[in-house]
Protein backbone atom coordinates (compact mmCIF):
# COMPACT_ATOMS: atom_id res chain seq x y z
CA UNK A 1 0.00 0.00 0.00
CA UNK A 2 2.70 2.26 0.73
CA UNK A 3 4.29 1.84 -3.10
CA UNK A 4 0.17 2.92 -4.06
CA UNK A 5 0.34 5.95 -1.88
CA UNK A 6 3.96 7.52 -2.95
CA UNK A 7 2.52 6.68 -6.29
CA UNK A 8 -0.90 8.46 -6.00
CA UNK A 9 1.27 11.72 -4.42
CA UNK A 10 3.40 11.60 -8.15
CA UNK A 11 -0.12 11.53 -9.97
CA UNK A 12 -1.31 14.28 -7.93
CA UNK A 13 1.83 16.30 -8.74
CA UNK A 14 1.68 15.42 -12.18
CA UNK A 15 -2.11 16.49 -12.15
CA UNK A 16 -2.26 19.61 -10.94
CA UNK A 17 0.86 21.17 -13.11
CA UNK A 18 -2.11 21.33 -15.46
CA UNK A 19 -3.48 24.49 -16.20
CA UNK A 20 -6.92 26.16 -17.04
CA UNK A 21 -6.76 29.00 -19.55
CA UNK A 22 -9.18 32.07 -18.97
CA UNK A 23 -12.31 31.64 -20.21
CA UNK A 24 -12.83 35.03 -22.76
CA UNK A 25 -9.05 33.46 -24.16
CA UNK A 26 -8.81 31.44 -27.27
CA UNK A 27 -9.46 28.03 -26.63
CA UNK A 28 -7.46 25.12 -29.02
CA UNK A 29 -9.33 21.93 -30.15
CA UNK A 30 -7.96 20.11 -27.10
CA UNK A 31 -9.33 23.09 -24.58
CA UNK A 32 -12.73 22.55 -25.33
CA UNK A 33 -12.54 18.80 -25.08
CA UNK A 34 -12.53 19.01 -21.00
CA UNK A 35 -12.61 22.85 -19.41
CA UNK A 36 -12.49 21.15 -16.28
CA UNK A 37 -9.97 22.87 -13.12
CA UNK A 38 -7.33 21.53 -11.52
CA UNK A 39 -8.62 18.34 -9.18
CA UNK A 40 -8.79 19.32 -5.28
CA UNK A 41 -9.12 16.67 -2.44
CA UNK A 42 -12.40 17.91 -1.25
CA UNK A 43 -14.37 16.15 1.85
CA UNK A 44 -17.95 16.39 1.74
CA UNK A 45 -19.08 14.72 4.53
CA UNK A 46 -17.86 11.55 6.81
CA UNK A 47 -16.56 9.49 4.48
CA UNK A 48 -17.60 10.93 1.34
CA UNK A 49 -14.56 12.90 -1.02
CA UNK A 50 -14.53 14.50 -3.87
CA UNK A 51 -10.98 13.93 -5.89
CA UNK A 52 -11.32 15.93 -9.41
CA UNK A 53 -15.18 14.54 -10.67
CA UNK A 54 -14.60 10.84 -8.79
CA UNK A 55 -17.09 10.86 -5.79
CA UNK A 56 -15.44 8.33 -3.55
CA UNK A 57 -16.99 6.69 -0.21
CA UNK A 58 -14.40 5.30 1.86
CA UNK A 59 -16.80 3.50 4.06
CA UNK A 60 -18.54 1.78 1.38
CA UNK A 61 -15.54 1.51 -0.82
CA UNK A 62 -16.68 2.94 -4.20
CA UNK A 63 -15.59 5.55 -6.78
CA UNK A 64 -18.65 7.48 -9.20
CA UNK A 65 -18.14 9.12 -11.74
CA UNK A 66 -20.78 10.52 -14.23
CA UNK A 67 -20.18 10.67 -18.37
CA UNK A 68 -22.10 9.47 -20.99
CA UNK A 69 -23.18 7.02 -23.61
CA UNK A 70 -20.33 7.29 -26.67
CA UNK A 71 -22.19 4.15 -28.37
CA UNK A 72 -24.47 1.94 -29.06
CA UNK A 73 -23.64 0.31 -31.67
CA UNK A 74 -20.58 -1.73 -32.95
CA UNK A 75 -17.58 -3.65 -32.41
CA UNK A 76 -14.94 -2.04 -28.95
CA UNK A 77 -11.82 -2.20 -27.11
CA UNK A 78 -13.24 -0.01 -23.92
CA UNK A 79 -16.12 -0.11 -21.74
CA UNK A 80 -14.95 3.64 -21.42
CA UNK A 81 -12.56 6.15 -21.80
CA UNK A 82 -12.34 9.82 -20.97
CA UNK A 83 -12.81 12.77 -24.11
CA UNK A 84 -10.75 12.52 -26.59
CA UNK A 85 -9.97 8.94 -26.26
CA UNK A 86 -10.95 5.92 -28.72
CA UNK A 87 -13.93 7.21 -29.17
CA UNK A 88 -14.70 4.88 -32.42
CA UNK A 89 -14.48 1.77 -29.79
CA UNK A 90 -15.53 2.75 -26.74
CA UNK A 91 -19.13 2.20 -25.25
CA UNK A 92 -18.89 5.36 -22.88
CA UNK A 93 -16.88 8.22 -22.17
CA UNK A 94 -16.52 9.36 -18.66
CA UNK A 95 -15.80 13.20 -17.23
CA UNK A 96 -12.54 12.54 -15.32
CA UNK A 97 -8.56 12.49 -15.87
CA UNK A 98 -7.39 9.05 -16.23
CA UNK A 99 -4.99 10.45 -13.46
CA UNK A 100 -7.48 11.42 -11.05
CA UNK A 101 -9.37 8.05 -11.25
CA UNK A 102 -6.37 5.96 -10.72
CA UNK A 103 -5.42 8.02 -7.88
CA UNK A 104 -8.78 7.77 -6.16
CA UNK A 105 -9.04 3.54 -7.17
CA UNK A 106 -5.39 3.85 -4.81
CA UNK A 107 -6.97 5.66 -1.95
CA UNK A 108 -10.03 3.40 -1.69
CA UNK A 109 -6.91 0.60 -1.01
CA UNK A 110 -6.96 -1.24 -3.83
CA UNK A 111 -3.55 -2.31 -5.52
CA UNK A 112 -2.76 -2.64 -8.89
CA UNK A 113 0.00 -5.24 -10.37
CA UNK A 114 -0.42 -5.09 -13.87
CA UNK A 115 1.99 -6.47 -16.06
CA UNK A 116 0.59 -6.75 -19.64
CA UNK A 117 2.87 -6.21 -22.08
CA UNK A 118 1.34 -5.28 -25.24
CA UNK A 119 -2.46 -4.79 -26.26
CA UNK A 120 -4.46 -8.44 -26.54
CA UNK A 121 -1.76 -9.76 -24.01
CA UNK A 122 -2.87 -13.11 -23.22
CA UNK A 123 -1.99 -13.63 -20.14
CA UNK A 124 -4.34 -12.87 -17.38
CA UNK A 125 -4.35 -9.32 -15.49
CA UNK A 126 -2.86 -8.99 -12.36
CA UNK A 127 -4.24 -6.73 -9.49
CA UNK A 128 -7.40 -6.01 -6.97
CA UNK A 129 -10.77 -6.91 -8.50
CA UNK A 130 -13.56 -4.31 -8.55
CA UNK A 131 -17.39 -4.73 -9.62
CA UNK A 132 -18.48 -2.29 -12.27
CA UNK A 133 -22.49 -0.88 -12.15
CA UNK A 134 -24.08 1.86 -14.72
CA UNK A 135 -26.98 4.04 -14.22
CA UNK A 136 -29.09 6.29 -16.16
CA UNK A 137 -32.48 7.46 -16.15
CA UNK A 138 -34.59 5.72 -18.51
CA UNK A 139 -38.21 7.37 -19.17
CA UNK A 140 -39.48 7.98 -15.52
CA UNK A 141 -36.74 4.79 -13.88
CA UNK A 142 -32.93 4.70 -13.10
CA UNK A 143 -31.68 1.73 -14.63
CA UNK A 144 -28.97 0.35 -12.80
CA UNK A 145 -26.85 -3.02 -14.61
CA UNK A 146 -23.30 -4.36 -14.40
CA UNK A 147 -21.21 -3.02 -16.70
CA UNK A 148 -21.18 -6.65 -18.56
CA UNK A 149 -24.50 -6.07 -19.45
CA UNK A 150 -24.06 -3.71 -21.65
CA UNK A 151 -21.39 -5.75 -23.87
CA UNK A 152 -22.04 -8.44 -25.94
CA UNK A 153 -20.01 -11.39 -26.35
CA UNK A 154 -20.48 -12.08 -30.53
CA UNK A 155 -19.23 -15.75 -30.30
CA UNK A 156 -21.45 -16.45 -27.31
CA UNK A 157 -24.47 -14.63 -28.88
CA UNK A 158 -25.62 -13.24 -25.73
CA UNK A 159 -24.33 -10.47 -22.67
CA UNK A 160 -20.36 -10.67 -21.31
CA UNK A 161 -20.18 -12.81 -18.50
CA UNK A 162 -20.59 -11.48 -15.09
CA UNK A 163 -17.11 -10.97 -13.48
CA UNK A 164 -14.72 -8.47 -11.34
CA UNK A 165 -12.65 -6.46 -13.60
CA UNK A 166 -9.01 -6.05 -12.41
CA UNK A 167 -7.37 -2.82 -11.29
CA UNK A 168 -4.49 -3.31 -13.30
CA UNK A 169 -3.08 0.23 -13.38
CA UNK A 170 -1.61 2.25 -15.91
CA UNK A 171 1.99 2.41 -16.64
CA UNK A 172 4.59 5.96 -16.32
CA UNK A 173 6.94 5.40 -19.55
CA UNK A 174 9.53 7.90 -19.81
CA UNK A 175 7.84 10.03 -17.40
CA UNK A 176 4.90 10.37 -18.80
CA UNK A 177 1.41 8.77 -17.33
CA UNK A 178 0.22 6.55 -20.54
CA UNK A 179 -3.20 6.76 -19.57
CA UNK A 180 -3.11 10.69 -19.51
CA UNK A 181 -1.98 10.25 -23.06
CA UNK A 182 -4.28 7.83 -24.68
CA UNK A 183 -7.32 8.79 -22.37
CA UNK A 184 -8.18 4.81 -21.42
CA UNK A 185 -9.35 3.94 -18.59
CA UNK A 186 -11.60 0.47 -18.70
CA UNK A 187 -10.93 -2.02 -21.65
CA UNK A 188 -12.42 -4.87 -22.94
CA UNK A 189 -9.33 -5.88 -24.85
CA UNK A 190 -6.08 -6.31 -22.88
CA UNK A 191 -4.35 -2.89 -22.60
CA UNK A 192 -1.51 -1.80 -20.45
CA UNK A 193 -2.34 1.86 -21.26
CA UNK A 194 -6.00 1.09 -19.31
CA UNK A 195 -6.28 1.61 -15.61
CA UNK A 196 -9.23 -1.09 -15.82
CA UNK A 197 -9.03 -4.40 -17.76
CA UNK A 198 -11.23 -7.24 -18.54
CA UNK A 199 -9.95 -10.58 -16.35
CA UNK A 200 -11.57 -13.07 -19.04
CA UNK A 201 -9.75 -15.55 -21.92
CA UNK A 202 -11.57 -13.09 -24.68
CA UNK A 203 -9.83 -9.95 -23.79
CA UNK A 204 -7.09 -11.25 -25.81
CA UNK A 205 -9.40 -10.82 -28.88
CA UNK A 206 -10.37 -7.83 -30.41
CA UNK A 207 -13.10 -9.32 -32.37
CA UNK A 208 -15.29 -11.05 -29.45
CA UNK A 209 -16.95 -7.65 -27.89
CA UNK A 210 -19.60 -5.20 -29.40
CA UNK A 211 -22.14 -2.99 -27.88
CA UNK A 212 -25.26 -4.63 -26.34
CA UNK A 213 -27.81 -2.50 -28.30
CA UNK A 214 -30.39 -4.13 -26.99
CA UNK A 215 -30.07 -2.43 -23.64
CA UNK A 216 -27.79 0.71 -24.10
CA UNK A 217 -29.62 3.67 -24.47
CA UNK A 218 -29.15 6.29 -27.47
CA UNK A 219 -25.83 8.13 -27.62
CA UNK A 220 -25.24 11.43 -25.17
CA UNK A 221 -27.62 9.48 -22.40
CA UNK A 222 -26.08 10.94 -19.36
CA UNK A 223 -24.88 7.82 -17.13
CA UNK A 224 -23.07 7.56 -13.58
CA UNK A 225 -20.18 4.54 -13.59
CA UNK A 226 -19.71 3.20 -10.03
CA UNK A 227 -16.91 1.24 -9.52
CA UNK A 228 -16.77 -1.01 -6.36
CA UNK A 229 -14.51 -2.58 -4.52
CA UNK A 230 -14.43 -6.41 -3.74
CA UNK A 231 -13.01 -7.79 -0.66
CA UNK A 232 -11.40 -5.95 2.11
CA UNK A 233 -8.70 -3.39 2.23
CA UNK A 234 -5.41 -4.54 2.71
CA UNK A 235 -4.32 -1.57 4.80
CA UNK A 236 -8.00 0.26 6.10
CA UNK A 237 -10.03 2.34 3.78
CA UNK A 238 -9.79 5.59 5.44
CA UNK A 239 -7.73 8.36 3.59
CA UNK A 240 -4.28 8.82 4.96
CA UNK A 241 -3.86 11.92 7.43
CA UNK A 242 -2.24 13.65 4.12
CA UNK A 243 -4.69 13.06 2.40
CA UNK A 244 -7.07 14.80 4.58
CA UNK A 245 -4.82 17.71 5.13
CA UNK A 246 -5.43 18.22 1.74
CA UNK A 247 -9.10 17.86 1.68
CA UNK A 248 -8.97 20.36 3.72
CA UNK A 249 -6.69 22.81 1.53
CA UNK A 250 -6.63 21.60 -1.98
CA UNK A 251 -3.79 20.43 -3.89
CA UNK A 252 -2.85 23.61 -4.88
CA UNK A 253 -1.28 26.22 -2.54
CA UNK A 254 -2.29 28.82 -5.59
CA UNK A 255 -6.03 27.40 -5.29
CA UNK A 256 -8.25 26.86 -2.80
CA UNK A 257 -11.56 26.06 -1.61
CA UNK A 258 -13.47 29.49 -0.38
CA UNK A 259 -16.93 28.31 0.12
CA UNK A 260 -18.07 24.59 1.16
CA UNK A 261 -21.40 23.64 2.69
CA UNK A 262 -22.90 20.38 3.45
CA UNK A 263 -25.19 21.12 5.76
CA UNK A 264 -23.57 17.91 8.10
CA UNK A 265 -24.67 20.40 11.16
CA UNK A 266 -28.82 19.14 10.86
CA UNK A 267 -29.36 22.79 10.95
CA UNK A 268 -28.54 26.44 8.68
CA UNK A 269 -25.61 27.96 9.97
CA UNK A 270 -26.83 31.86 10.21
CA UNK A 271 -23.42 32.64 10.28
CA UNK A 272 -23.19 31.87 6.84
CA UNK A 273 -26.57 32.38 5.21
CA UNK A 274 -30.24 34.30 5.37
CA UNK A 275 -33.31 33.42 4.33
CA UNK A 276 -35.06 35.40 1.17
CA UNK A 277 -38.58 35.76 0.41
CA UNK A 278 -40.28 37.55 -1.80
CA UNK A 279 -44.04 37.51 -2.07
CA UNK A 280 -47.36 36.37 -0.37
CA UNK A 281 -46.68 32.97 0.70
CA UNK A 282 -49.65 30.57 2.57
CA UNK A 283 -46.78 28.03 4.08
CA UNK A 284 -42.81 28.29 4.01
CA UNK A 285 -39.55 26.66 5.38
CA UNK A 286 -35.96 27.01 4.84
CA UNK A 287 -34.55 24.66 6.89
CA UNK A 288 -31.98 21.72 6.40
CA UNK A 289 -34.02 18.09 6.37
CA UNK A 290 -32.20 14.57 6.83
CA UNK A 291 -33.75 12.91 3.38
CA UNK A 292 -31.87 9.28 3.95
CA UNK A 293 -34.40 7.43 5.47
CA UNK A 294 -31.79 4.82 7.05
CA UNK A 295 -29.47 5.06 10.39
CA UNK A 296 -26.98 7.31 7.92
CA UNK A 297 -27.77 10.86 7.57
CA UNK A 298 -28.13 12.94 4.81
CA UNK A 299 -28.82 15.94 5.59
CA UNK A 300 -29.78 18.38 2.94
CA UNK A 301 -31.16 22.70 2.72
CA UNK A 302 -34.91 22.45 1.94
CA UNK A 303 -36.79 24.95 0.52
CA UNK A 304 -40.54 24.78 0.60
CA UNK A 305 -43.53 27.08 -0.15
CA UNK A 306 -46.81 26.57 -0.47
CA UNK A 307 -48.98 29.02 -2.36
CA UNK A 308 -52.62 28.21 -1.99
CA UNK A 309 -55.13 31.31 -1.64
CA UNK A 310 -52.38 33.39 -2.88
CA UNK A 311 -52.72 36.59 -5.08
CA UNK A 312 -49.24 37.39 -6.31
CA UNK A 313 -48.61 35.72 -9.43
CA UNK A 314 -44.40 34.33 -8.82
CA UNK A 315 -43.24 34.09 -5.21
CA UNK A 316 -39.56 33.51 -3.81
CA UNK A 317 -37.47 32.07 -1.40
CA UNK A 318 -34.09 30.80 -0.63
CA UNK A 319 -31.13 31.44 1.07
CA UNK A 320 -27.98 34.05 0.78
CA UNK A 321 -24.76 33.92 1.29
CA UNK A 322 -22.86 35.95 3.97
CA UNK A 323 -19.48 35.75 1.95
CA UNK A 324 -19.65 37.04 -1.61
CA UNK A 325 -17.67 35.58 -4.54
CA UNK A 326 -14.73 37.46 -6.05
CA UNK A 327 -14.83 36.22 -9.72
CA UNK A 328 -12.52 38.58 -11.54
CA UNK A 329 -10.17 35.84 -11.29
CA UNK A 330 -12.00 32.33 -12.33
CA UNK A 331 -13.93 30.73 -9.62
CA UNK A 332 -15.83 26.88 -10.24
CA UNK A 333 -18.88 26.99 -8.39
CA UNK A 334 -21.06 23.72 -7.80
CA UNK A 335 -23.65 22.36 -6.07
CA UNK A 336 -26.17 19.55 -6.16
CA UNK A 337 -29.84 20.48 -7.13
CA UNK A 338 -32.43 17.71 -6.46
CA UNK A 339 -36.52 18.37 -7.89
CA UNK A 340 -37.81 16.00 -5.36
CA UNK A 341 -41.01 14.38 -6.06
CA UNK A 342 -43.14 16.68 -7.49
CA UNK A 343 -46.24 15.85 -9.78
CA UNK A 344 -46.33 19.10 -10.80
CA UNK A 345 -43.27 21.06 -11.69
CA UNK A 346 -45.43 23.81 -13.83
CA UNK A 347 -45.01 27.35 -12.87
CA UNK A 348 -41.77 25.85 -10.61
CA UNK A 349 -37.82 27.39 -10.64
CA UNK A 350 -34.92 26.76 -8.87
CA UNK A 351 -31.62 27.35 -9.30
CA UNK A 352 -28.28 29.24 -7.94
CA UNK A 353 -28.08 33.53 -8.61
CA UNK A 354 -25.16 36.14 -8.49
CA UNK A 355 -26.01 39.45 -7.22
CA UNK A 356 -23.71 41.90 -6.20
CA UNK A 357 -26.37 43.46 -3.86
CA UNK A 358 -28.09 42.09 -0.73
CA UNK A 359 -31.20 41.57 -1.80
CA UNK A 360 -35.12 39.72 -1.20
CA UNK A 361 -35.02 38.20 -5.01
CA UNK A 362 -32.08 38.98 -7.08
CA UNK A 363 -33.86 38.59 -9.98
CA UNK A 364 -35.29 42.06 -8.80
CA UNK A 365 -32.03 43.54 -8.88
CA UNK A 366 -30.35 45.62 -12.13
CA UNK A 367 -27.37 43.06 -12.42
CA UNK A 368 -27.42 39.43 -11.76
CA UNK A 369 -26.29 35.79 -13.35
CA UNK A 370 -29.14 32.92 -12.64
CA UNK A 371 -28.55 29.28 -13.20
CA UNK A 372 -32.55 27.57 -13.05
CA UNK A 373 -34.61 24.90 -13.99
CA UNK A 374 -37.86 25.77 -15.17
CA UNK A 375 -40.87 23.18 -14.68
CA UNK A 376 -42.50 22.61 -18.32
CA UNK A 377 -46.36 21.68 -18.39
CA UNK A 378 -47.83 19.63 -17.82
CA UNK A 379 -44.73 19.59 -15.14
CA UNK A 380 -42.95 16.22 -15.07
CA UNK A 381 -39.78 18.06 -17.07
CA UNK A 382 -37.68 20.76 -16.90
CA UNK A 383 -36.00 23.07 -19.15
CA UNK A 384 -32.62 24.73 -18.61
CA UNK A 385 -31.89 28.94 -18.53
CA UNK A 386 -28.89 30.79 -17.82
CA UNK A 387 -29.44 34.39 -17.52
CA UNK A 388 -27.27 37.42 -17.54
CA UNK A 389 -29.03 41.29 -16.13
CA UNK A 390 -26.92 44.13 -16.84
CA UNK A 391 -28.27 47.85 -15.89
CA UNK A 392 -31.67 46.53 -15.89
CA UNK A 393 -31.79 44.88 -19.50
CA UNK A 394 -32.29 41.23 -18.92
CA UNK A 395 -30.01 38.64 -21.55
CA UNK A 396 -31.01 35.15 -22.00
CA UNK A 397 -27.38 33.70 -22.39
CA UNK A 398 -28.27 29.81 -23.18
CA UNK A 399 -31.48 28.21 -22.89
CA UNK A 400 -32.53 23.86 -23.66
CA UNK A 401 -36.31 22.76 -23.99
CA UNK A 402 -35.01 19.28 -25.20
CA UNK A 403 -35.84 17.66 -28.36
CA UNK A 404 -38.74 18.21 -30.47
CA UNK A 405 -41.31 15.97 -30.01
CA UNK A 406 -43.56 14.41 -33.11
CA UNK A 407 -45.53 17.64 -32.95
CA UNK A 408 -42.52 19.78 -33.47
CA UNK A 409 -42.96 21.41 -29.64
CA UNK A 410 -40.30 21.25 -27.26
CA UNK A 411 -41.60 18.96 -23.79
CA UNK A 412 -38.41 20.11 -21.82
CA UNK A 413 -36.11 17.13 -20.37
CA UNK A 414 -37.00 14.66 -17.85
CA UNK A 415 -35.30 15.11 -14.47
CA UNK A 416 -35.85 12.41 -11.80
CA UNK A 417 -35.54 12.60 -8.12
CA UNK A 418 -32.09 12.69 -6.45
CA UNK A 419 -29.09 14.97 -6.33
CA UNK A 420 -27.86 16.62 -9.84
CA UNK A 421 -24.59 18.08 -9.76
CA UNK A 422 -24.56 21.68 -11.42
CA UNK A 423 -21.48 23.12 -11.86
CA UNK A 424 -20.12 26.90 -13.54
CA UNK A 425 -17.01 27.87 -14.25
CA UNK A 426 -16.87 31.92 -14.23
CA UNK A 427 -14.42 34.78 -14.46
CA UNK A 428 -14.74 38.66 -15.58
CA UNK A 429 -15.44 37.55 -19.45
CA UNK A 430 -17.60 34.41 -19.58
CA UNK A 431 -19.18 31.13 -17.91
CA UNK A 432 -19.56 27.28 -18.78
CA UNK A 433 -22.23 25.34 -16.94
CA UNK A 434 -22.41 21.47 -16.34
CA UNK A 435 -24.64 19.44 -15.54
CA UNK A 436 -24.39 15.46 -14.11
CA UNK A 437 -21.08 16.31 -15.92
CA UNK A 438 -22.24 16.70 -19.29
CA UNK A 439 -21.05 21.01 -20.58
CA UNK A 440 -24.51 22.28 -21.61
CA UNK A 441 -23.15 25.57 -22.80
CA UNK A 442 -20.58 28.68 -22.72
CA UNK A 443 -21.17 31.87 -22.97
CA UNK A 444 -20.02 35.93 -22.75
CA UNK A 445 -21.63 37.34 -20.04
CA UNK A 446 -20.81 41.27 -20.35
CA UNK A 447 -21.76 41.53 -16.67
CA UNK A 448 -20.56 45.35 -14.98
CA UNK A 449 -19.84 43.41 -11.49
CA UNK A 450 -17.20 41.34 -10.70
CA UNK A 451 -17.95 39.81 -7.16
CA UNK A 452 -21.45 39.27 -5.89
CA UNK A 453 -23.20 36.96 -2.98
CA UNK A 454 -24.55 33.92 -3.71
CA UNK A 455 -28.45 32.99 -3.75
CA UNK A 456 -30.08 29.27 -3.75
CA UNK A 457 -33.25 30.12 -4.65
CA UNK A 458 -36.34 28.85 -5.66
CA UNK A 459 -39.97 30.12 -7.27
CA UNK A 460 -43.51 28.74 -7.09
CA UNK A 461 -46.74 30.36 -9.02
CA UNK A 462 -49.84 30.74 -6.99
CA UNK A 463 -52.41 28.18 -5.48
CA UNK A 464 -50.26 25.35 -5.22
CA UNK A 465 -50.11 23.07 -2.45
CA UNK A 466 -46.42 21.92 -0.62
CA UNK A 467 -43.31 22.06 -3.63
CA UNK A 468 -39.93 21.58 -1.61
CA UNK A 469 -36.31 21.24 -3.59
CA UNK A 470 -33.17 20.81 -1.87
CA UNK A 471 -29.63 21.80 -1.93
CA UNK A 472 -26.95 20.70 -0.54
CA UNK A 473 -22.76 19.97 -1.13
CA UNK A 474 -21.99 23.83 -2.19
CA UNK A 475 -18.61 24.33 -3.10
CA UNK A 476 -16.60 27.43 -4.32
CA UNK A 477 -13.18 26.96 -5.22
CA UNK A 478 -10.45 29.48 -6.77
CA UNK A 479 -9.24 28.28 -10.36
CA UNK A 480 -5.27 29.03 -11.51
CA UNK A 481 -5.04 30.72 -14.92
CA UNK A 482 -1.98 30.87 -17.20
């Protein structure tokens, strides 16, 4: 384990010598493959870390990562690989640094051994075995299968067999991480370059695996990869005390974390935020709600109105920050948004708001950025709008109502319950926004203010019974520019 750690401290180093260019600066071809910041070690709660886009739980021994489906049809060499990898072969693509991911498969205690020498080696792969699951929304379900499922074996005529891939590792050749350089991270086909690799007879042939069509959604479905560990640790699966230094700092000395919130407290801290309303409301709360109905907690900021025998036609509420955001130098804000339950999302917004001005509603203000989902009717999906106010004249910077339907009318896209992770990247020129991983947009935001507080905020229309979203894992952290 030791050997692991020194080695996940050289991947960090390696990882954070990378750069992020401002975002009104010309971007090349490789730039706008993955605008993603420098990874941080960033604890969210008891167990639960945030290394780059990997969510890893120490207790339960698993690393997440969201991406998306790169095929779904055809012969591959990789369950996945990151963007800009072999795409032409690969069933998925995930958001995360081939760096980052190894690093966070070493922290969870697993050890990799590979060996292979060559791609379609055919000796077996050496190293800790993990259990692979994918999930995506499908209609109104999650689907959750083993990875395996979603390959098919063409000499068998039916789904891989069910196994535990092997943590093989990739390989530093002449100082250079090979995995960094070819972007693959779980193969099929025996590949030293992979961090991942399949343990069966077949991965020595690139002609046995193709795409399960049969169960893999269409292409761009937004999926979360979980992989799990098998077995126990072979030295604990806590972090190392380093390693929680820097969770605490970031990796960077130049960068930093300014603003995280978890809400692990059971209560809001009024040291760091106040309640907004605006409007004639029949029934409110801002409070912070445990949502895991288990012995673990999850606690979580709820938001709640209820608008029955109302007159006013849009009311709001939310929180504010205490500490504003200085983003004349880049700044990555996320946080994760979850809809809840509703029936009925007509008529419904929520969503996080820059204003440099304390205010009630920001969106009453002459100059403010909004991030919101908008319930479409007849309310069971959303629609995405990024706004920009500047002196009072309101700019719609990016907006998605999701595919046309048969009609040619746009029904908005399906959002089920649970967390989403939103994220914007923002400096003086210009902003990219996220979400579950996948860049929805970039644009110039002309805004006259530089620094602002931050609102979580939602809206209701009248005469509407109980609507509560929640909030929760806010995190601001400084970005280093070239």
């Amino acid at each position: 384990m030791r050997n692991n750690l020194i080695f996940a401290f050289i991947l960090m180093a390696l990882s954070i010598t990378c750069t992020y260019k401002a975002i009104g600066e010309p971007q090349s071809p490789s730039d706008t493959q993955s605008q993603t910041p420098s990874p941080k070690v960033v604890k969210l709660k008891e167990n639960l870390y945030k290394i780059g886009e990997v969510t890893v739980d120490t207790k339960k021994r698993e690393a997440s990562i969201h991406g998306w489906v790169n095929m779904n049809v055809g012969l591959i060499e990789y369950l996945a690989c990151s963007a800009g990898g072999k795409l032409h072969e690969s069933v998925l693509v995930l958001d995360v640094k081939p760096t980052i991911l190894q690093v966070a498969l070493i922290l969870l205690g697993l050890e990799a051994e590979g060996d292979f020498q060559y791609q379609g080696d055919p000796n077996p792969p050496k190293g800790d075995p993990v259990e692979i699951w994918v999930e995506w929304n499908q209609e109104e379900e999650k689907k959750l299968l083993r990875a395996e499922d979603m390959i098919l074996d063409n000499k068998k005529g039916k789904p891989m067999e069910h196994t535990n891939w092997v943590f093989t590792g990739s390989v530093i050749h002449e100082g250079r991480f090979i995995a960094e350089m070819e972007k693959s991270l779980i193969a099929t086909y025996h590949d030293p370059a992979a961090i991942l690799n399949n343990p069966l007879p077949e991965g020595a042939d690139d002609t046995v695996y193709s795409v399960n069509s049969n169960l893999v959604p269409q292409r761009g479905t937004p999926i979360t990869l979980t992989i799990k560990a098998i077995g126990e640790p072979k030295s604990g699966s806590a972090l190392p005390p380093e390693i929680e230094i820097l969770a605490g700092k970031g990796l960077d000395k130049k960068e930093g974390v300014l603003v995280q919130e978890n809400f692990d407290e059971g209560a809001l801290d009024i040291t760091r935020w106040n309640v907004t309303r605006d409007g004639d409301l029949n029934q409110f709360a801002v409070d912070v709600q445990d949502v895991e109905p288990t012995t673990e907690k999850d606690y979580r900021l709820r938001v709640m109105v209820n608008t029955l025998e109302t007159s006013d036609l849009v009311k709001y509420l939310g929180v504010r920050s205490i500490q504003t955001v200085d983003f004349s130098k880049a700044k990555e804000i996320s946080f994760d948004l979850d809809w809840n339950n509703q029936q009925d999302r007509t008529s419904l917004t929520a969503g996080l708001y820059i204003c440099p001005l304390k205010s009630d509603n920001p969106k009453t203000e002459k100059d403010f950025l909004g991030f919101e989902w908008v319930g479409v009717p007849p309310g069971k999906n959303i629609c995405t709008n990024l706004w920009a106010s500047v002196n009072g004249v309101i700019n719609q910077l990016y907006t998605d109502s999701g595919p046309p339907n048969e009609n040619g009318s746009r029904d908005g896209w399906l959002v089920l319950p649970g967390n989403h992770r939103i994220k914007l990247l923002l400096d003086s020129n210009g902003i990219r926004v996220w979400a579950d991983s996948k860049q929805l947009c970039y644009a110039l935001h002309s805004l006259s203010f530089t620094s602002g507080y931050l609102y979580l905020q939602m809206s209701s229309g009248a005469n509407y019974s109980d609507r509560e979203v929640y909030f929760d894992n806010i995190v601001v952290t400084a970005v280093g520019t070239q």
